[in-house]
PDB file of N, CA and C in Angstrom:
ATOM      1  N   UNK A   1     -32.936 -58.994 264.657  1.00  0.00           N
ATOM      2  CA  UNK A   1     -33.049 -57.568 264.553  1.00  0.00           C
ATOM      3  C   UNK A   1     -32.734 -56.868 265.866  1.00  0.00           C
ATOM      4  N   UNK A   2     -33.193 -57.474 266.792  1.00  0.00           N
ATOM      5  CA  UNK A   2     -33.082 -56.753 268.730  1.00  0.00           C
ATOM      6  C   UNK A   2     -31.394 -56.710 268.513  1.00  0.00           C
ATOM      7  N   UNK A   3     -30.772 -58.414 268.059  1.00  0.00           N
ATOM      8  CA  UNK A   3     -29.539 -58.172 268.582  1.00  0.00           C
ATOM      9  C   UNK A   3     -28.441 -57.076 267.614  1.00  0.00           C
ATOM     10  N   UNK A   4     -29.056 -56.403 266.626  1.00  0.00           N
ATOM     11  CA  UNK A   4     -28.154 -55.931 265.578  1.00  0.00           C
ATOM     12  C   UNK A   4     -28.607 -53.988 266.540  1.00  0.00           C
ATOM     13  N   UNK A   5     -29.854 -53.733 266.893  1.00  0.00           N
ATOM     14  CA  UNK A   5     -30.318 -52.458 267.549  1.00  0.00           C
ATOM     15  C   UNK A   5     -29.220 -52.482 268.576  1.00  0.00           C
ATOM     16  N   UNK A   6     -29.000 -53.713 269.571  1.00  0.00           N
ATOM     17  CA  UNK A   6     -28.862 -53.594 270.953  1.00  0.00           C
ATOM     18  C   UNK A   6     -26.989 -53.466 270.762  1.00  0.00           C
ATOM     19  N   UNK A   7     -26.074 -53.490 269.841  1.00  0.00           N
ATOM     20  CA  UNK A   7     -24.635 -53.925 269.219  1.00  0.00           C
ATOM     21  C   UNK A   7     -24.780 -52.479 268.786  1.00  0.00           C
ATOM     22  N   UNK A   8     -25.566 -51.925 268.009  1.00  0.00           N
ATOM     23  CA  UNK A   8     -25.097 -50.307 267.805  1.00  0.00           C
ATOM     24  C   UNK A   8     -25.523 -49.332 268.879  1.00  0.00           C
ATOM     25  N   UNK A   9     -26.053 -49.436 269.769  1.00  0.00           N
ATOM     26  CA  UNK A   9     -25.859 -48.377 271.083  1.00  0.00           C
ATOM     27  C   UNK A   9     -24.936 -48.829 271.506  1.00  0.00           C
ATOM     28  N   UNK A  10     -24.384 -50.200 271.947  1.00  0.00           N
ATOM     29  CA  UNK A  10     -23.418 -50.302 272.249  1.00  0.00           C
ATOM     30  C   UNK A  10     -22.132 -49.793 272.071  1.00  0.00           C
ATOM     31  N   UNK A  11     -21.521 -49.756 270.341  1.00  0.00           N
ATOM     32  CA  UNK A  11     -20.744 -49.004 269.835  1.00  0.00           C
ATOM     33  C   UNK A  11     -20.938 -47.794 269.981  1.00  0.00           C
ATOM     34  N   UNK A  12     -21.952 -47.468 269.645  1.00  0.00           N
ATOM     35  CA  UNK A  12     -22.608 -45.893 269.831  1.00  0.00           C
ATOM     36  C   UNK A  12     -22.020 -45.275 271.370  1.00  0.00           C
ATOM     37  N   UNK A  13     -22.264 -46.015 272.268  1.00  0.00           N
ATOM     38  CA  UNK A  13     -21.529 -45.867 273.708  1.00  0.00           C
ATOM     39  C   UNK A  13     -20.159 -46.081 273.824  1.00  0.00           C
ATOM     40  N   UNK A  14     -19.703 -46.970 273.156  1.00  0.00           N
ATOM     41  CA  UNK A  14     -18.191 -46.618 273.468  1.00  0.00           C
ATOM     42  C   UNK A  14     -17.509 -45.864 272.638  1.00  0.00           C
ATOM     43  N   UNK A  15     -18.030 -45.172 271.359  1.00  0.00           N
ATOM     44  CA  UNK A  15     -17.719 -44.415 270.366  1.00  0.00           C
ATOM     45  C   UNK A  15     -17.936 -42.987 271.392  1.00  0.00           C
ATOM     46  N   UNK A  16     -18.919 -42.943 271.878  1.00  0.00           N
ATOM     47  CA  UNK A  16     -19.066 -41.667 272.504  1.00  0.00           C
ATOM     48  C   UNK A  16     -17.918 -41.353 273.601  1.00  0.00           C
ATOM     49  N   UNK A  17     -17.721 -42.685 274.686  1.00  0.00           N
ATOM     50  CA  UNK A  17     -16.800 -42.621 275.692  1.00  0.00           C
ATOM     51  C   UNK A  17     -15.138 -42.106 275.486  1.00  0.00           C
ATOM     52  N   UNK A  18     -15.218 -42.900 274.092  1.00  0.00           N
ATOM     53  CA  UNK A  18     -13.706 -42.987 273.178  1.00  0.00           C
ATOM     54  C   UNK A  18     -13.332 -41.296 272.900  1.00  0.00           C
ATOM     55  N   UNK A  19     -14.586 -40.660 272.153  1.00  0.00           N
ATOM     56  CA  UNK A  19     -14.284 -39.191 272.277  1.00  0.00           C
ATOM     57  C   UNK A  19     -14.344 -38.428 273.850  1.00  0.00           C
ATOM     58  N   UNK A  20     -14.944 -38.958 274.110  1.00  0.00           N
ATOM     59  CA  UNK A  20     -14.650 -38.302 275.516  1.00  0.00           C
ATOM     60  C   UNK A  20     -13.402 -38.218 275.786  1.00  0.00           C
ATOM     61  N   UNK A  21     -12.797 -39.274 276.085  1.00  0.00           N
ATOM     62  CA  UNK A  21     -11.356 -39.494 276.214  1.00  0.00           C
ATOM     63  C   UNK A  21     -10.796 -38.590 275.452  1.00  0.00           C
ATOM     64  N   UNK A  22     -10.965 -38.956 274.322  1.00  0.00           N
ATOM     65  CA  UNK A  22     -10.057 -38.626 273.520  1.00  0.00           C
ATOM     66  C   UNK A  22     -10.194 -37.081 273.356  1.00  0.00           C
ATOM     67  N   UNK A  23     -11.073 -36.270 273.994  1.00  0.00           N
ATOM     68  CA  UNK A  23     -10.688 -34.916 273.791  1.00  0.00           C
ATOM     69  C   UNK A  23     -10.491 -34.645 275.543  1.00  0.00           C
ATOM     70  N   UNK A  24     -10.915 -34.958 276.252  1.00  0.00           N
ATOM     71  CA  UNK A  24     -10.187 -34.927 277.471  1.00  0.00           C
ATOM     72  C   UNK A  24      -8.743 -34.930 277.372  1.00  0.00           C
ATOM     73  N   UNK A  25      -8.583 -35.733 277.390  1.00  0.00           N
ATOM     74  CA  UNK A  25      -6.859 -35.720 277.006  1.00  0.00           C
ATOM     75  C   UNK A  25      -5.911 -34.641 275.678  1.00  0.00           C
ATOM     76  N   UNK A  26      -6.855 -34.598 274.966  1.00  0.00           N
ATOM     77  CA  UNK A  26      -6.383 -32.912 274.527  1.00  0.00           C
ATOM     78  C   UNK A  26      -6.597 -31.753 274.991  1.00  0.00           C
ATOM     79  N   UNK A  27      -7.269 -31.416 276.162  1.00  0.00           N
ATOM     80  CA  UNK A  27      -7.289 -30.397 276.989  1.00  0.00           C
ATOM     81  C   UNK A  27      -5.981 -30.557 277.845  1.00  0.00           C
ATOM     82  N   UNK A  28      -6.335 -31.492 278.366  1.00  0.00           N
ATOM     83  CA  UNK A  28      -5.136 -31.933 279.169  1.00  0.00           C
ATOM     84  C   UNK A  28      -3.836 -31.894 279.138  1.00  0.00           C
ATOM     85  N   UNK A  29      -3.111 -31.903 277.929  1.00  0.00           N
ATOM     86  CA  UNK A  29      -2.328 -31.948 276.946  1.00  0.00           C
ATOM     87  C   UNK A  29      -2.176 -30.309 276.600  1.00  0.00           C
ATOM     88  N   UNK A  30      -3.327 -29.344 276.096  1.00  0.00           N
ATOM     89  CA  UNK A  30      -2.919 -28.457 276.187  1.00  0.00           C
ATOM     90  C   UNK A  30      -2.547 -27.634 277.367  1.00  0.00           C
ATOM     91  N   UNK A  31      -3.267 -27.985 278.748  1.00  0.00           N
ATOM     92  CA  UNK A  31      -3.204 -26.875 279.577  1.00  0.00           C
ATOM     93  C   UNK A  31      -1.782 -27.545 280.267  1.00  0.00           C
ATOM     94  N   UNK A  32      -1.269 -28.635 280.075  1.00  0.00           N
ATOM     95  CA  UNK A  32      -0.091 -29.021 280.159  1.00  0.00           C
ATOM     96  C   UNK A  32       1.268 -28.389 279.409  1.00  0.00           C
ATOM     97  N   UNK A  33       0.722 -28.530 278.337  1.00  0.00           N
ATOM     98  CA  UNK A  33       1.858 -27.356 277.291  1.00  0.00           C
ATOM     99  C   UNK A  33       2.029 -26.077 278.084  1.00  0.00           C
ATOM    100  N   UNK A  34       0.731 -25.475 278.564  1.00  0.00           N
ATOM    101  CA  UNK A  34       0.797 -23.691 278.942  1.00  0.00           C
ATOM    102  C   UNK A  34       1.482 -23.546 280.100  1.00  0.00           C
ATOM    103  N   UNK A  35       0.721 -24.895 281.020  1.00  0.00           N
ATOM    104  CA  UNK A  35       1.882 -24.894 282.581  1.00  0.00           C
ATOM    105  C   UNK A  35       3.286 -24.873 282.142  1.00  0.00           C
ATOM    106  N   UNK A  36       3.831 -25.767 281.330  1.00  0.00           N
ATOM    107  CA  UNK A  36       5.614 -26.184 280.777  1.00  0.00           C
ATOM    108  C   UNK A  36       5.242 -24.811 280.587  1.00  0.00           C
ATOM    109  N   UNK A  37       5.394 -23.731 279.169  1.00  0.00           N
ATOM    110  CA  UNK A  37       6.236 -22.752 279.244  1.00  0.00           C
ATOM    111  C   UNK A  37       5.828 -21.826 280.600  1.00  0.00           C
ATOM    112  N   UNK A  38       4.909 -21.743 281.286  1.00  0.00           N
ATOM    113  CA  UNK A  38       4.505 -20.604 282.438  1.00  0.00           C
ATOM    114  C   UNK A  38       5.958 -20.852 283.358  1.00  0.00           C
ATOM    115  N   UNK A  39       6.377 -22.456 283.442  1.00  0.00           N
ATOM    116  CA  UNK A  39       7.334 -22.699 284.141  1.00  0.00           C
ATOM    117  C   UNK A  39       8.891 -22.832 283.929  1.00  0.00           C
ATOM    118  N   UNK A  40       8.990 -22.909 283.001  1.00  0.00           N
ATOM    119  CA  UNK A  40      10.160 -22.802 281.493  1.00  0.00           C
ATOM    120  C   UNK A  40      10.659 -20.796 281.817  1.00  0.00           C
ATOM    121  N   UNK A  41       9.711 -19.967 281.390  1.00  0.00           N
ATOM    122  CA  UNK A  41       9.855 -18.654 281.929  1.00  0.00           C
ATOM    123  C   UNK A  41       9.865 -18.387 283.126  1.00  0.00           C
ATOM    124  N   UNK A  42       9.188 -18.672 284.028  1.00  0.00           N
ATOM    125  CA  UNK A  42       9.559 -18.571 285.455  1.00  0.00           C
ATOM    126  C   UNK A  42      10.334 -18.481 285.811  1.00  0.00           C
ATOM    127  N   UNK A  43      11.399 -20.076 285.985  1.00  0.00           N
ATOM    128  CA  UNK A  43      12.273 -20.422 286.343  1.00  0.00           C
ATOM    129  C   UNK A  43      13.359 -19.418 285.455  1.00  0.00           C
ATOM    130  N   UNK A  44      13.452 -19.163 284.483  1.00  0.00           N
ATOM    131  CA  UNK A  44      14.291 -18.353 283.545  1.00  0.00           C
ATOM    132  C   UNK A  44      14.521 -16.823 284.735  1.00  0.00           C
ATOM    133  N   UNK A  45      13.216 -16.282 285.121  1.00  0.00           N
ATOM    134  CA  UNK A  45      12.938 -14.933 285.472  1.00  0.00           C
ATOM    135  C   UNK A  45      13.825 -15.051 286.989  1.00  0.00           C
ATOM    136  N   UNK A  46      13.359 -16.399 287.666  1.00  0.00           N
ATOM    137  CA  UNK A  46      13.981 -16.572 289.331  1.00  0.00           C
ATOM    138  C   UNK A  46      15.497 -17.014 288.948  1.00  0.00           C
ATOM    139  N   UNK A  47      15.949 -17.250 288.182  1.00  0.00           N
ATOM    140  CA  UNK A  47      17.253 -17.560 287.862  1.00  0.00           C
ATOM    141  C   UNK A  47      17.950 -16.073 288.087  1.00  0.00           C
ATOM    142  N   UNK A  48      17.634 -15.125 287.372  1.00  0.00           N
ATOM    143  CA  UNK A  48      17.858 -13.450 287.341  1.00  0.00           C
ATOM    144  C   UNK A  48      17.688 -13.325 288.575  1.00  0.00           C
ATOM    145  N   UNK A  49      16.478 -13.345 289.178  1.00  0.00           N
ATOM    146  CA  UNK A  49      16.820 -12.760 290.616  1.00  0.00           C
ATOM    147  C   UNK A  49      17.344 -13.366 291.746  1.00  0.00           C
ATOM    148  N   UNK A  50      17.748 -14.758 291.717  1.00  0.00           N
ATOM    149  CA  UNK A  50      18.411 -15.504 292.673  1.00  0.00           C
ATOM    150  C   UNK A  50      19.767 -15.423 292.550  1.00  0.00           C
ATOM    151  N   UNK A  51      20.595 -15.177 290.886  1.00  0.00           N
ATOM    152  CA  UNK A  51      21.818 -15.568 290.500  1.00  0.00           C
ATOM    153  C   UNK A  51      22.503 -14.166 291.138  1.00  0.00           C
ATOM    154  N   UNK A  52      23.522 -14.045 290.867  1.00  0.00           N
ATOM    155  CA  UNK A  52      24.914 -13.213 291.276  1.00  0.00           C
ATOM    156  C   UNK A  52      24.445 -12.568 288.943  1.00  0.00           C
ATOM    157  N   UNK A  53      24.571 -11.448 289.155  1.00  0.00           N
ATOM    158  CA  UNK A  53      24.689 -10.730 287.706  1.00  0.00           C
ATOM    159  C   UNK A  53      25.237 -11.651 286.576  1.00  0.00           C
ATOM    160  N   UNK A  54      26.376 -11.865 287.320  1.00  0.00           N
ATOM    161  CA  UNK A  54      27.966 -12.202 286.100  1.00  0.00           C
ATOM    162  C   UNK A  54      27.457 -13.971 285.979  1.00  0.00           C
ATOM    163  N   UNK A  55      26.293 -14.871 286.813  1.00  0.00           N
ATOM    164  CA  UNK A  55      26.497 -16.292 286.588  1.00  0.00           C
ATOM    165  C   UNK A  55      24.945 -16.632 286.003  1.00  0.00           C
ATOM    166  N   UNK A  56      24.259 -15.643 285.380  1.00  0.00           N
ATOM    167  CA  UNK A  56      22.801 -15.569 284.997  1.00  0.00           C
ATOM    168  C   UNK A  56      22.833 -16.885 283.528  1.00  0.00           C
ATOM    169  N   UNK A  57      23.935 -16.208 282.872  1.00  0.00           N
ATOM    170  CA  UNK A  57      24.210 -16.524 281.261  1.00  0.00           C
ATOM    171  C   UNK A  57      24.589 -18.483 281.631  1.00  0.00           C
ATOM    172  N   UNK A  58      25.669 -18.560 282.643  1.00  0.00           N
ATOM    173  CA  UNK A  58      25.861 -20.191 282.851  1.00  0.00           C
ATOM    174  C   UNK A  58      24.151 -20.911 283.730  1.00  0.00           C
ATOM    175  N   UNK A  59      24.193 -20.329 284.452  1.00  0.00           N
ATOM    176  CA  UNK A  59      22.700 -21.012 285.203  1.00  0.00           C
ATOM    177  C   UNK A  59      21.895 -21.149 284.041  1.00  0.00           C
ATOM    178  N   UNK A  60      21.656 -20.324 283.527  1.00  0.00           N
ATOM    179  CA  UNK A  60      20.614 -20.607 282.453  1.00  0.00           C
ATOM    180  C   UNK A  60      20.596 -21.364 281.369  1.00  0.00           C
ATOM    181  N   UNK A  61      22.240 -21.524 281.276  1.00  0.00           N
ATOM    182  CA  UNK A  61      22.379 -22.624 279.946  1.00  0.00           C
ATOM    183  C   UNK A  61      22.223 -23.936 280.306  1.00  0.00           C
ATOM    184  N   UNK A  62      22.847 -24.294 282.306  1.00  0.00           N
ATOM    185  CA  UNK A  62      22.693 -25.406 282.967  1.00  0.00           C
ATOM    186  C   UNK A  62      21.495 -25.651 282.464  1.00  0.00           C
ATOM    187  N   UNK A  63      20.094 -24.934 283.352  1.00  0.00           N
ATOM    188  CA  UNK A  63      18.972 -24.906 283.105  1.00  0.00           C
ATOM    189  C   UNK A  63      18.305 -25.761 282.074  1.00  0.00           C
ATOM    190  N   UNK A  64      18.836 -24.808 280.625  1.00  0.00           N
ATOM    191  CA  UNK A  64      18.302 -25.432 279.589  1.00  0.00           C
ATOM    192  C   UNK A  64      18.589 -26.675 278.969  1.00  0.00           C
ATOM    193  N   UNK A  65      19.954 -26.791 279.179  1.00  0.00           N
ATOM    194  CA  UNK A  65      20.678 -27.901 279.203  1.00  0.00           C
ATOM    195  C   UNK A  65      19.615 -29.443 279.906  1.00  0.00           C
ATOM    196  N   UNK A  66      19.335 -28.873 281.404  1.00  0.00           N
ATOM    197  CA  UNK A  66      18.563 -30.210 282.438  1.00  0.00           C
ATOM    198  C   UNK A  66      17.290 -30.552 281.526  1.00  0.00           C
ATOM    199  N   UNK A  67      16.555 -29.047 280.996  1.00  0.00           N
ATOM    200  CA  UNK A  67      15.109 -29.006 280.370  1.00  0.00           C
ATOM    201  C   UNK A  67      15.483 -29.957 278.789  1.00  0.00           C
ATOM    202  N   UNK A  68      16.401 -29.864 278.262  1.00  0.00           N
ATOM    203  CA  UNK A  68      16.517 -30.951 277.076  1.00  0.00           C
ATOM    204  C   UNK A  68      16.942 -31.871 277.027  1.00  0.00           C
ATOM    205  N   UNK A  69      17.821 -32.817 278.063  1.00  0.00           N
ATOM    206  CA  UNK A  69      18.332 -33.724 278.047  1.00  0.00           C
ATOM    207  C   UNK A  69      16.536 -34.669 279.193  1.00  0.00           C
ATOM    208  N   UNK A  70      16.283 -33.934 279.999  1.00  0.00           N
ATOM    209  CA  UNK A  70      14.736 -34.525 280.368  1.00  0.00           C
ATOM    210  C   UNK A  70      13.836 -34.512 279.121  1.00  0.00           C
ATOM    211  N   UNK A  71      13.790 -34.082 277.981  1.00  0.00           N
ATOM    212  CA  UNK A  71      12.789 -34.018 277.163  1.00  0.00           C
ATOM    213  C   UNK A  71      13.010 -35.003 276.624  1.00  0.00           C
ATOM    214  N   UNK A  72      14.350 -35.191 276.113  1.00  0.00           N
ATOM    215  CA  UNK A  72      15.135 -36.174 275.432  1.00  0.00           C
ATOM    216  C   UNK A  72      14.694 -37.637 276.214  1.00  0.00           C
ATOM    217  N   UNK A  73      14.741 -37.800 276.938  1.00  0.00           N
ATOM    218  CA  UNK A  73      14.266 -38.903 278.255  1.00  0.00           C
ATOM    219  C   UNK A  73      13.270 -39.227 277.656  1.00  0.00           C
ATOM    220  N   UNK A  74      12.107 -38.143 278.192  1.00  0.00           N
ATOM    221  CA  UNK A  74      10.840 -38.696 277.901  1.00  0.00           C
ATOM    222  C   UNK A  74      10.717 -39.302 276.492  1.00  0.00           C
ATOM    223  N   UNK A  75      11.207 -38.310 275.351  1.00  0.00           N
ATOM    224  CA  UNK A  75      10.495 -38.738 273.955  1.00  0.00           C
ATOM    225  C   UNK A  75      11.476 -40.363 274.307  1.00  0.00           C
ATOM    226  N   UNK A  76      11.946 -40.632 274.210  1.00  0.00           N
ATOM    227  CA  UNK A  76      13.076 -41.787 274.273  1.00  0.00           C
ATOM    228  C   UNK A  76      11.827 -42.765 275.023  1.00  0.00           C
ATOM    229  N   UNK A  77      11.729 -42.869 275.979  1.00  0.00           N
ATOM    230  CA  UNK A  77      10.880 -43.917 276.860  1.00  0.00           C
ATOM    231  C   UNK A  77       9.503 -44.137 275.839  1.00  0.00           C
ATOM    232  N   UNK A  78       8.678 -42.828 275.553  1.00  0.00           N
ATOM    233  CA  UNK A  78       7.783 -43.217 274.727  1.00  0.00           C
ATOM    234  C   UNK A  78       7.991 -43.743 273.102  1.00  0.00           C
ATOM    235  N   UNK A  79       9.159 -43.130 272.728  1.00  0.00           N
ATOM    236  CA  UNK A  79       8.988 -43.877 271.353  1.00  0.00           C
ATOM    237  C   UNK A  79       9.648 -45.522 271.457  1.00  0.00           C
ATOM    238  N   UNK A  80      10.579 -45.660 271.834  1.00  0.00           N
ATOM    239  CA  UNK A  80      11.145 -46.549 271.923  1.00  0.00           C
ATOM    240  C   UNK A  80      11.080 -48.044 272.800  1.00  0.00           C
ATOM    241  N   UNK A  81      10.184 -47.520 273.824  1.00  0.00           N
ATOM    242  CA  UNK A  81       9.421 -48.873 274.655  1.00  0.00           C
ATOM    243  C   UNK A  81       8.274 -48.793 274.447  1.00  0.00           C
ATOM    244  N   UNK A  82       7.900 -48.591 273.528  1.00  0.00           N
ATOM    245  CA  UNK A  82       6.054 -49.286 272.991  1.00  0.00           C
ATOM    246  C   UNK A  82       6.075 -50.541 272.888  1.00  0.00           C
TER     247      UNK A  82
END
């Protein structure tokens, strides 16, 4: 009986730790999302005021261009080397 009490706090403890994690890392995850676009627009806004008028429309497509072919990267590394 001790050893069946002393096996469910146990679980009970790593069940608890597991959510911990596991919503830690959805905070994390979100305030990660909010930084990407804060910086996604940023960079969009300093593009305008760094560029020459007439080269706003190419910088920015470069831009978006670097931002999807890196996204592309990442999803690639995670789906595909598990």
């Amino acid at each position: 009986m001790m050893g069946d009490n002393a096996s469910d706090k146990l679980s009970n403890k790593e069940t608890t730790i597991r959510i911990v994690r596991v919503g830690g890392t959805i905070i994390l995850m979100l305030l990660l999302l909010a930084s990407s676009f804060g910086f996604y627009f940023s960079m969009q806004s300093a593009i305008c005021d760094l560029a020459e008028y007439r080269y706003h429309e190419l910088i920015r497509s470069i831009f978006n261009l670097v931002v999807i072919a890196v996204v592309i990267l990442i999803l690639k590394k995670f789906i595909y080397d598990k």
